[in-house]
Protein backbone atom coordinates (compact mmCIF):
# COMPACT_ATOMS: atom_id res chain seq x y z
CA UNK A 1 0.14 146.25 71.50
CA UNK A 2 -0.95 145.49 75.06
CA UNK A 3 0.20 148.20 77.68
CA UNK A 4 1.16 146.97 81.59
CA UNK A 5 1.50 149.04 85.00
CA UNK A 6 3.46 147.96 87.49
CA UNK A 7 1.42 148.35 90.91
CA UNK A 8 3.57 148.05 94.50
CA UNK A 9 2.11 145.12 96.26
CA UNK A 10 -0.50 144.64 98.26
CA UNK A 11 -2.12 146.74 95.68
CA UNK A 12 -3.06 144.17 93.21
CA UNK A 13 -4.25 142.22 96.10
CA UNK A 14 -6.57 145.26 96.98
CA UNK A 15 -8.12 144.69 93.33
CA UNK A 16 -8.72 140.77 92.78
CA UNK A 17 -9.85 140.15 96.51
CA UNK A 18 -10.92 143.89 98.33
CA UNK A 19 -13.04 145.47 95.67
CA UNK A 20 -10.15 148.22 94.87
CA UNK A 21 -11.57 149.88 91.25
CA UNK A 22 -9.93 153.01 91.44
CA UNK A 23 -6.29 153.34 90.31
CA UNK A 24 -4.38 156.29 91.83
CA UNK A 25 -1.83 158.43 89.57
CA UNK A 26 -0.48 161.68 88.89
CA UNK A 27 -1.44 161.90 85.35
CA UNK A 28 -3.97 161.37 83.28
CA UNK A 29 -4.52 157.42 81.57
CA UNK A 30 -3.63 158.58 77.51
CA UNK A 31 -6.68 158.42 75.92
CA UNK A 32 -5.86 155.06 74.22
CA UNK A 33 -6.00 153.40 77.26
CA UNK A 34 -9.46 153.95 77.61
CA UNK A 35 -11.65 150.90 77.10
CA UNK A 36 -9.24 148.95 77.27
CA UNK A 37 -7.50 146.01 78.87
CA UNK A 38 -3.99 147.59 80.33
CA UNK A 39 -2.27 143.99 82.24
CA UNK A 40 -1.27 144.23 85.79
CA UNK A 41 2.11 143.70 86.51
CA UNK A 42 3.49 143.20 90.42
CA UNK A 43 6.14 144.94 91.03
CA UNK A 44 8.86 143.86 93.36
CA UNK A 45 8.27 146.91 96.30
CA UNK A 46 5.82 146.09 99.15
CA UNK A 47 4.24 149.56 100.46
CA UNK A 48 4.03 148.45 103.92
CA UNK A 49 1.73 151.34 104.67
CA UNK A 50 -0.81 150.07 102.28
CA UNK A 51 -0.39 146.40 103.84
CA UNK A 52 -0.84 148.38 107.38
CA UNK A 53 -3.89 150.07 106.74
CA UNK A 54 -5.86 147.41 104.29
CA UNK A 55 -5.02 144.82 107.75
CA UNK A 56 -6.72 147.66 109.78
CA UNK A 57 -9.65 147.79 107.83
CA UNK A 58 -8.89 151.27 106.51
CA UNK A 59 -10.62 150.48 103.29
CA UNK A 60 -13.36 148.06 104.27
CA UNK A 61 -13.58 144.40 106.12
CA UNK A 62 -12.27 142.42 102.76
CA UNK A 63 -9.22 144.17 102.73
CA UNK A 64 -8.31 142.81 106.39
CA UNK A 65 -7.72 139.80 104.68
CA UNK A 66 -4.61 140.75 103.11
CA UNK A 67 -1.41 139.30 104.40
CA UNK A 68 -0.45 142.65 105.76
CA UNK A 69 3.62 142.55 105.77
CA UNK A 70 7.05 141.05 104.01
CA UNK A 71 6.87 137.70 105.67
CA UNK A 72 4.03 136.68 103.62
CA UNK A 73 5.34 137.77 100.17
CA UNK A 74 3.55 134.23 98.95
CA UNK A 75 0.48 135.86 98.76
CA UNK A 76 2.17 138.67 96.79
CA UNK A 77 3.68 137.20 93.56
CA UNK A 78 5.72 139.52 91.19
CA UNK A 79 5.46 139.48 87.39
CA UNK A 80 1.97 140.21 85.32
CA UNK A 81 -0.74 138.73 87.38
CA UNK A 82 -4.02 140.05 85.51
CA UNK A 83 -5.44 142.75 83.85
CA UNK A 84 -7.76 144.92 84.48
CA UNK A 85 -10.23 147.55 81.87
CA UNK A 86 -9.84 150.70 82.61
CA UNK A 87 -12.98 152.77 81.80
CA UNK A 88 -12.54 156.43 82.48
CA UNK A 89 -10.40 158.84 84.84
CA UNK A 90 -11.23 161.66 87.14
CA UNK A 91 -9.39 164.33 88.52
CA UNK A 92 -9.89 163.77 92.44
CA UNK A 93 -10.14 167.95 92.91
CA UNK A 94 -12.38 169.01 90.39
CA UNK A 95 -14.38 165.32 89.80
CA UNK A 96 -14.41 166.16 86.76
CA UNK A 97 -13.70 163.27 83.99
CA UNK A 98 -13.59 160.94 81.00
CA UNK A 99 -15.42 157.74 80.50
CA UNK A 100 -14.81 155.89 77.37
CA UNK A 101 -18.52 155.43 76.53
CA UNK A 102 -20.31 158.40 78.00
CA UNK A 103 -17.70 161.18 77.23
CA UNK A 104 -17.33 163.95 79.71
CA UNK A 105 -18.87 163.62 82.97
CA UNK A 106 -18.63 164.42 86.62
CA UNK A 107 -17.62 161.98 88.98
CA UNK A 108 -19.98 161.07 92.04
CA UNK A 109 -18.03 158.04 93.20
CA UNK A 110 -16.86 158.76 96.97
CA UNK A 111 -14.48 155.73 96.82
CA UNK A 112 -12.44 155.08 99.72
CA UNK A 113 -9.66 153.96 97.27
CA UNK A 114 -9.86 157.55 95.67
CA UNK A 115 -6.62 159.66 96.82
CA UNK A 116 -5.91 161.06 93.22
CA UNK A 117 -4.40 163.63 92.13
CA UNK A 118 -6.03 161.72 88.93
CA UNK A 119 -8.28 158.50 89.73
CA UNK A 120 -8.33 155.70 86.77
CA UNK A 121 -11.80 154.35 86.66
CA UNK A 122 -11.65 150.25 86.46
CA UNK A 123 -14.67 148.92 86.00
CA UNK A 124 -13.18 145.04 85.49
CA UNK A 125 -10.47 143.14 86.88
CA UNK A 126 -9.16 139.58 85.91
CA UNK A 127 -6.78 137.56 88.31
CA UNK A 128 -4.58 135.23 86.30
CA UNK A 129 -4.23 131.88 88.08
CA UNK A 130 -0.71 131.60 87.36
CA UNK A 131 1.84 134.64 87.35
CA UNK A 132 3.54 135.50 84.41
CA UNK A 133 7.38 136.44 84.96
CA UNK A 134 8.15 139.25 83.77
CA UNK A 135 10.22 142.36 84.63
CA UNK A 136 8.43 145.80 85.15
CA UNK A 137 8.84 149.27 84.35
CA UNK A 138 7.50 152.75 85.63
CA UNK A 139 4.68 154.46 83.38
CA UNK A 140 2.74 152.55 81.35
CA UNK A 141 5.02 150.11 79.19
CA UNK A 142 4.27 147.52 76.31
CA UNK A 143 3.73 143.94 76.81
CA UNK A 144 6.70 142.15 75.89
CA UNK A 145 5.47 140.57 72.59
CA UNK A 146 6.73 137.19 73.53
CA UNK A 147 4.39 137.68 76.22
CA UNK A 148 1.21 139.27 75.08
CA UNK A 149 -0.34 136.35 73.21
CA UNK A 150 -0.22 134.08 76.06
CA UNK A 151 -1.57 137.57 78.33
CA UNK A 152 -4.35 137.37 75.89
CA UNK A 153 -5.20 134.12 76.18
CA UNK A 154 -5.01 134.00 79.69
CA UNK A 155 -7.49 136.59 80.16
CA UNK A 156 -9.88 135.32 78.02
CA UNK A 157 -9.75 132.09 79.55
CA UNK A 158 -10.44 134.09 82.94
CA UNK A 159 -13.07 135.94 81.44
CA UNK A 160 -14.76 132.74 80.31
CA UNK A 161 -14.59 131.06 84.01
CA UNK A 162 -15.36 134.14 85.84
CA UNK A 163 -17.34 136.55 84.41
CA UNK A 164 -20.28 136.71 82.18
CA UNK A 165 -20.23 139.74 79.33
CA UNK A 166 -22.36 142.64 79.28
């Protein structure tokens, strides 16, 4: 079973096109997250902060690209739009944290997407070409079924185009 988070846009933007690998909660990923693909869903709130500072360069020169307010919602789509592996957490205070590979270890990463309280560590992203509707939820939350073997095969398909594996 494939888990999703729902991200308030620009976010996702912030990961496919501004380098973004650090997602920002207040609790830890569950452990069987780790090393593994959790899908990306858009949800329907715009943080118009986040739009305002990624359009003032607040977190580097490729984040000025993003359309930076409601009028532009194009460039936002709703609904699963990738998927991204999340590799490890940190707690922002103590840097102290969890890779799925190395074990314990202490974080050294000054990110400027870092706020915490706990950072998830993701180490690949996939951008699906097409959207897939489908309604969100807060937390992480499963993958409709009806949904998750076309997810799959999106992603792998991505994967193939895009990216060559370790």
């Amino acid at each position: 079973m494939m888990l999703a988070l729902s991200l308030w846009r620009p976010w996702p933007f912030a990961f496919f096109h501004a380098g973004k690998r650090v997602e920002n909660r207040s609790w830890r990923p569950p452990k069987k997250v780790l090393g593994e693909w959790v899908a990306m869903h858009a949800a329907q709130k715009y943080d118009r902060d986040a739009g305002r500072l990624m359009a003032l360069g607040q977190f580097g020169p490729d984040a000025r690209r993003c359309p930076n307010d409601e009028t532009t919602m194009g460039h936002h789509p709703t609904g699963i739009v990738g998927a991204m592996f999340i590799s490890g957490y940190y707690d922002i205070e103590t840097r102290a944290g969890l890779d799925y590979q190395a074990g314990i270890f202490r974080a050294t990463d000054d990110s400027r997407w870092a706020f915490g309280p706990y950072c998830w560590m993701v180490s690949r992203v996939v951008e699906l070409a097409e959207p897939i509707p489908c309604k969100g939820a807060q937390g992480l939350w499963p993958v409709p079924v009806a949904i998750e073997s076309m997810l799959r095969a999106r992603i792998e398909a991505a994967l193939a185009g895009i990216e060559r594996r370790p």
